[in-house]
N, C-alpha and C. Protein backbone atom coordinates (compact mmCIF):
# COMPACT_ATOMS: atom_id res chain seq x y z
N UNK A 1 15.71 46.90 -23.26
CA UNK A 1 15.69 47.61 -22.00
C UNK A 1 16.09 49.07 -22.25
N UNK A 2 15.40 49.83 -21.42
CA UNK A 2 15.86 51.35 -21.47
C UNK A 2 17.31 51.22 -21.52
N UNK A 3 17.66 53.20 -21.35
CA UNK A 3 19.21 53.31 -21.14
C UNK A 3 19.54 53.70 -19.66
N UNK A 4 20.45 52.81 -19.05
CA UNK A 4 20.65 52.71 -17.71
C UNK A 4 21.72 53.66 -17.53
N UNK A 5 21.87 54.35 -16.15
CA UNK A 5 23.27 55.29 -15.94
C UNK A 5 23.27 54.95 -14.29
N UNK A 6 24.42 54.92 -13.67
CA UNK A 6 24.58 54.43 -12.44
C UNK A 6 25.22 55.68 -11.65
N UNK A 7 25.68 56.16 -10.87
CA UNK A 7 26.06 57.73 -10.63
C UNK A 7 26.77 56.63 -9.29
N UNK A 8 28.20 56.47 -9.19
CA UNK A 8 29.18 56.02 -8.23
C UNK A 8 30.34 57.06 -7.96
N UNK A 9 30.87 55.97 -7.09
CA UNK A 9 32.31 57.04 -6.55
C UNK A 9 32.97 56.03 -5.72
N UNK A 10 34.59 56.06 -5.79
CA UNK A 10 35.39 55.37 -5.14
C UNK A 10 35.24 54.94 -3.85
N UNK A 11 34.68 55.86 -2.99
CA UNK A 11 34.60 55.84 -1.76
C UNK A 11 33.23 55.39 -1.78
N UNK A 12 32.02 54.87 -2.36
CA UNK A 12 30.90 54.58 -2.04
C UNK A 12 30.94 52.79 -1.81
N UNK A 13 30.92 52.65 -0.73
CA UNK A 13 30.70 51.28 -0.50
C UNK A 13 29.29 50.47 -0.98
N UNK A 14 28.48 51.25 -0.84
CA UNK A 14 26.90 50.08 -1.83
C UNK A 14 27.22 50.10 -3.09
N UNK A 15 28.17 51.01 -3.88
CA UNK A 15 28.12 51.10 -4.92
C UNK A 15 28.50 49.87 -6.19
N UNK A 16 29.61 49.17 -5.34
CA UNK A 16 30.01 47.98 -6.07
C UNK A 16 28.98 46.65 -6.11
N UNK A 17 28.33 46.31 -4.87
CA UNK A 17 27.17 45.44 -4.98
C UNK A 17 25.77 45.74 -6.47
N UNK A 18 25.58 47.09 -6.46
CA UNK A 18 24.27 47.55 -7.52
C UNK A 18 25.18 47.31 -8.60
N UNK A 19 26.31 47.89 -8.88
CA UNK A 19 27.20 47.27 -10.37
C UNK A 19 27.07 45.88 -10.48
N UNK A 20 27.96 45.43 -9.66
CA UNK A 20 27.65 43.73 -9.64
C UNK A 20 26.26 43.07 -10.24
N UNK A 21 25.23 43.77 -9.41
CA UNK A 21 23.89 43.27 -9.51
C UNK A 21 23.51 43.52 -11.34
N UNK A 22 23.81 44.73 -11.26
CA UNK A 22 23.65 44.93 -12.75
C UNK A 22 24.57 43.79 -13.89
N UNK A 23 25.57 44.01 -13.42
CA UNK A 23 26.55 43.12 -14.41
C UNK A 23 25.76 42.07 -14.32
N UNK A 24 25.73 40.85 -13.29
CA UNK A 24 24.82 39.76 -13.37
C UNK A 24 23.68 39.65 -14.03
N UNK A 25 22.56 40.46 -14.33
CA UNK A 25 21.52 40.53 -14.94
C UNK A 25 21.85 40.36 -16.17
N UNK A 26 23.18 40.65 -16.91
CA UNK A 26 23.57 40.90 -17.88
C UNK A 26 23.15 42.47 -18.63
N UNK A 27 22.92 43.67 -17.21
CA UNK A 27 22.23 44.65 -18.11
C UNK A 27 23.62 45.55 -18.68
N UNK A 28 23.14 46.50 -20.38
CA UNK A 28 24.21 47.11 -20.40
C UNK A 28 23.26 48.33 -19.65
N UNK A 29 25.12 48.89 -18.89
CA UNK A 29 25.00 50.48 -18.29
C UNK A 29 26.46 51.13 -18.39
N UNK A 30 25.84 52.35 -18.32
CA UNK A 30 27.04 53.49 -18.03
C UNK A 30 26.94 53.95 -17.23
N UNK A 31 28.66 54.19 -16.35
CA UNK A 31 28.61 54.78 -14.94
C UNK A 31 29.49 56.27 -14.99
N UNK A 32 28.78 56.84 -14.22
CA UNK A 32 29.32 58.16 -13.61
C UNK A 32 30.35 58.04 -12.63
N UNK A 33 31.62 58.59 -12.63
CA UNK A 33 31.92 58.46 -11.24
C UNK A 33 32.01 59.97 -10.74
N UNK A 34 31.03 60.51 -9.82
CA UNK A 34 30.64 61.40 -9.52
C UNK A 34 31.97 62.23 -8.92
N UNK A 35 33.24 61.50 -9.00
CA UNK A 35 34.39 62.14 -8.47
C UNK A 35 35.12 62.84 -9.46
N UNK A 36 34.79 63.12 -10.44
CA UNK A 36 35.52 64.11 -11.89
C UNK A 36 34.64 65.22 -11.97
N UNK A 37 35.31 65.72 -12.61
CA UNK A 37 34.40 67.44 -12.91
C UNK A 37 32.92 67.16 -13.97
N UNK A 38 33.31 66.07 -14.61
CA UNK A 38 32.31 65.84 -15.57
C UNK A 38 30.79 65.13 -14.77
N UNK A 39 31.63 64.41 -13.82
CA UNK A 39 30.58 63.75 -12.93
C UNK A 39 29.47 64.44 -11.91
N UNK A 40 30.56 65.72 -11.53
CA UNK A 40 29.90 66.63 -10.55
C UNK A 40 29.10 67.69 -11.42
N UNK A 41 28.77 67.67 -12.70
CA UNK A 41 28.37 68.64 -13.94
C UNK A 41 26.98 67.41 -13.90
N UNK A 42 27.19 66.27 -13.93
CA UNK A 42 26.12 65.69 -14.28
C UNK A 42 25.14 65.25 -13.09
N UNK A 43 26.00 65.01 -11.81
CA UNK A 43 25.56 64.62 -10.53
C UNK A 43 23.75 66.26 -10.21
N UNK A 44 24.88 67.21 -10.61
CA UNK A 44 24.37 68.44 -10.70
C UNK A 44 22.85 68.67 -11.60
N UNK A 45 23.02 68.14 -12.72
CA UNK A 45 22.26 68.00 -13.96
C UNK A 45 20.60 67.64 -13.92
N UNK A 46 21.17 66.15 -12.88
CA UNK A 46 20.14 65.10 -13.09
C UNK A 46 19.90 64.71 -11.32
N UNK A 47 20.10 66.19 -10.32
CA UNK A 47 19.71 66.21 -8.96
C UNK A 47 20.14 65.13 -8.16
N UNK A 48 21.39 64.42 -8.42
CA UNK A 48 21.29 63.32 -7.58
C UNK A 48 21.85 63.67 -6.31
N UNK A 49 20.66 63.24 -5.05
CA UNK A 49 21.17 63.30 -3.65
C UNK A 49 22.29 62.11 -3.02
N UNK A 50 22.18 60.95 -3.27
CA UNK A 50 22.82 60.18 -2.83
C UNK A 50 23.23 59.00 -3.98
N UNK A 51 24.58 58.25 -2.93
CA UNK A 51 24.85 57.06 -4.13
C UNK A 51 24.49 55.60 -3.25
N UNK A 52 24.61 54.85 -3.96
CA UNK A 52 24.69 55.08 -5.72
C UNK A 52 22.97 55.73 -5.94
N UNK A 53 23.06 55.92 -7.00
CA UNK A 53 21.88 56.83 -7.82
C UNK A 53 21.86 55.95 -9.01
N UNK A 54 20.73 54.88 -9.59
CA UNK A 54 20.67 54.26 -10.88
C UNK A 54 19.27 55.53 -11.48
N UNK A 55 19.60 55.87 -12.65
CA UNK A 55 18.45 56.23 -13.75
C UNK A 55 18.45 55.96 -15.01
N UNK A 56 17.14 55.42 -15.42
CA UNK A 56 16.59 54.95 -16.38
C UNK A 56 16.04 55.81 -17.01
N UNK A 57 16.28 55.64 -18.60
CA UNK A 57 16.07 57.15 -19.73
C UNK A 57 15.13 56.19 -20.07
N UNK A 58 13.97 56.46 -20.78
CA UNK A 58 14.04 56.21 -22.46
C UNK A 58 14.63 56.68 -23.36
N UNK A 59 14.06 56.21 -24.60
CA UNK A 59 14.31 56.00 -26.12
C UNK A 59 14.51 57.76 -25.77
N UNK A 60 13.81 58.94 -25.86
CA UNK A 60 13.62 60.08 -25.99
C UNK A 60 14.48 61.19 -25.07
N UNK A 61 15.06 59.90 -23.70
CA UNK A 61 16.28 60.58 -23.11
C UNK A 61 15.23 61.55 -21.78
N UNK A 62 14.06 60.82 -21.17
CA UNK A 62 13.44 61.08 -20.22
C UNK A 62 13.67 60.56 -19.13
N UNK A 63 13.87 60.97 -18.05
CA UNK A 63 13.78 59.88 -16.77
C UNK A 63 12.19 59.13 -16.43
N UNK A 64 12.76 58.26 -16.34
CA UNK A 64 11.69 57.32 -16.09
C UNK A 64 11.34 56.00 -14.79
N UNK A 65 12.27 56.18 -14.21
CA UNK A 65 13.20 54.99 -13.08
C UNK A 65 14.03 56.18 -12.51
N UNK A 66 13.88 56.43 -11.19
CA UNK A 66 15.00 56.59 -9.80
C UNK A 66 15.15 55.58 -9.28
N UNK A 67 16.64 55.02 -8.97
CA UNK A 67 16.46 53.75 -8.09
C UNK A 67 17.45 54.14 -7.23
N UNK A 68 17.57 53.97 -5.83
CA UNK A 68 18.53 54.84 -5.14
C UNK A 68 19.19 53.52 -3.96
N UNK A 69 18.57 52.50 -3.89
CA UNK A 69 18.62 51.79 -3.30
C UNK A 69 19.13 50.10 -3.98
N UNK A 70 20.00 49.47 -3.51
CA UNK A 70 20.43 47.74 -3.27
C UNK A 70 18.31 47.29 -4.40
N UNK A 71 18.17 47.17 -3.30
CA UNK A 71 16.44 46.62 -2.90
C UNK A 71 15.73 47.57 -4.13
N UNK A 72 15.68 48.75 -4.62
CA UNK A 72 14.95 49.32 -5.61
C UNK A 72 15.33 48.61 -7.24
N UNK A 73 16.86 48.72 -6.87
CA UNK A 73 17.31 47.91 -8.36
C UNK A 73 17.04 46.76 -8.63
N UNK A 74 17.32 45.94 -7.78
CA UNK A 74 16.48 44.61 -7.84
C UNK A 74 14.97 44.43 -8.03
N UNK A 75 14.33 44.96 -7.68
CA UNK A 75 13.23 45.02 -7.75
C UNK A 75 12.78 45.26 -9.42
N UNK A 76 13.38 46.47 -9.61
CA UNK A 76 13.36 47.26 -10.83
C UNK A 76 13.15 45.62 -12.18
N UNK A 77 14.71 45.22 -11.91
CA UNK A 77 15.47 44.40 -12.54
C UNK A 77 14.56 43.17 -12.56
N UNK A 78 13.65 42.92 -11.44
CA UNK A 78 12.88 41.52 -11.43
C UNK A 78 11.53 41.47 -12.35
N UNK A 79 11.05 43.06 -12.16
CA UNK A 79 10.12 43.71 -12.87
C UNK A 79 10.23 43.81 -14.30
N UNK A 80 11.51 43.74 -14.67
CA UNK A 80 12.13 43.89 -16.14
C UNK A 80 11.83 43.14 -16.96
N UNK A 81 11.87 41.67 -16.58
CA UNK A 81 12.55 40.06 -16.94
C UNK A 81 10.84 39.72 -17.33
């Protein structure tokens, strides 16, 4: 599977369900928490309007997958398998 990045924040309530969802799939990912300086450098980076925000790189470090939504990741994730 590509390389997954999740873009969260303490205060985002959908945010723990799309982790979850991910954890269950067994996918690996790395999360942003858009509440550090490093987060708001990257939130910045890679345009994200809202959370959670999942994106999918390839191998070459391209976006390739916006998933912005519960219902997009799943989808994504069913599409995967």
């Amino acid at each position: 599977m590509n390389n997954i990045v999740i873009f969260t924040a303490k205060w985002c309530s959908n945010c723990p369900p799309v982790k979850n969802l991910l954890t269950m799939k067994g996918v690996d990912f790395s999360s942003v928490d858009t509440d550090t300086q490093e987060g708001e450098e990257l939130v910045a980076a890679n345009h994200v309007r809202s959370l959670p925000t999942v994106l999918v790189f390839d191998d070459a470090g391209r976006e390739t997958h916006r998933l912005v939504s519960f219902k997009s990741v799943q989808e994504y994730l069913n599409n995967a398998d």
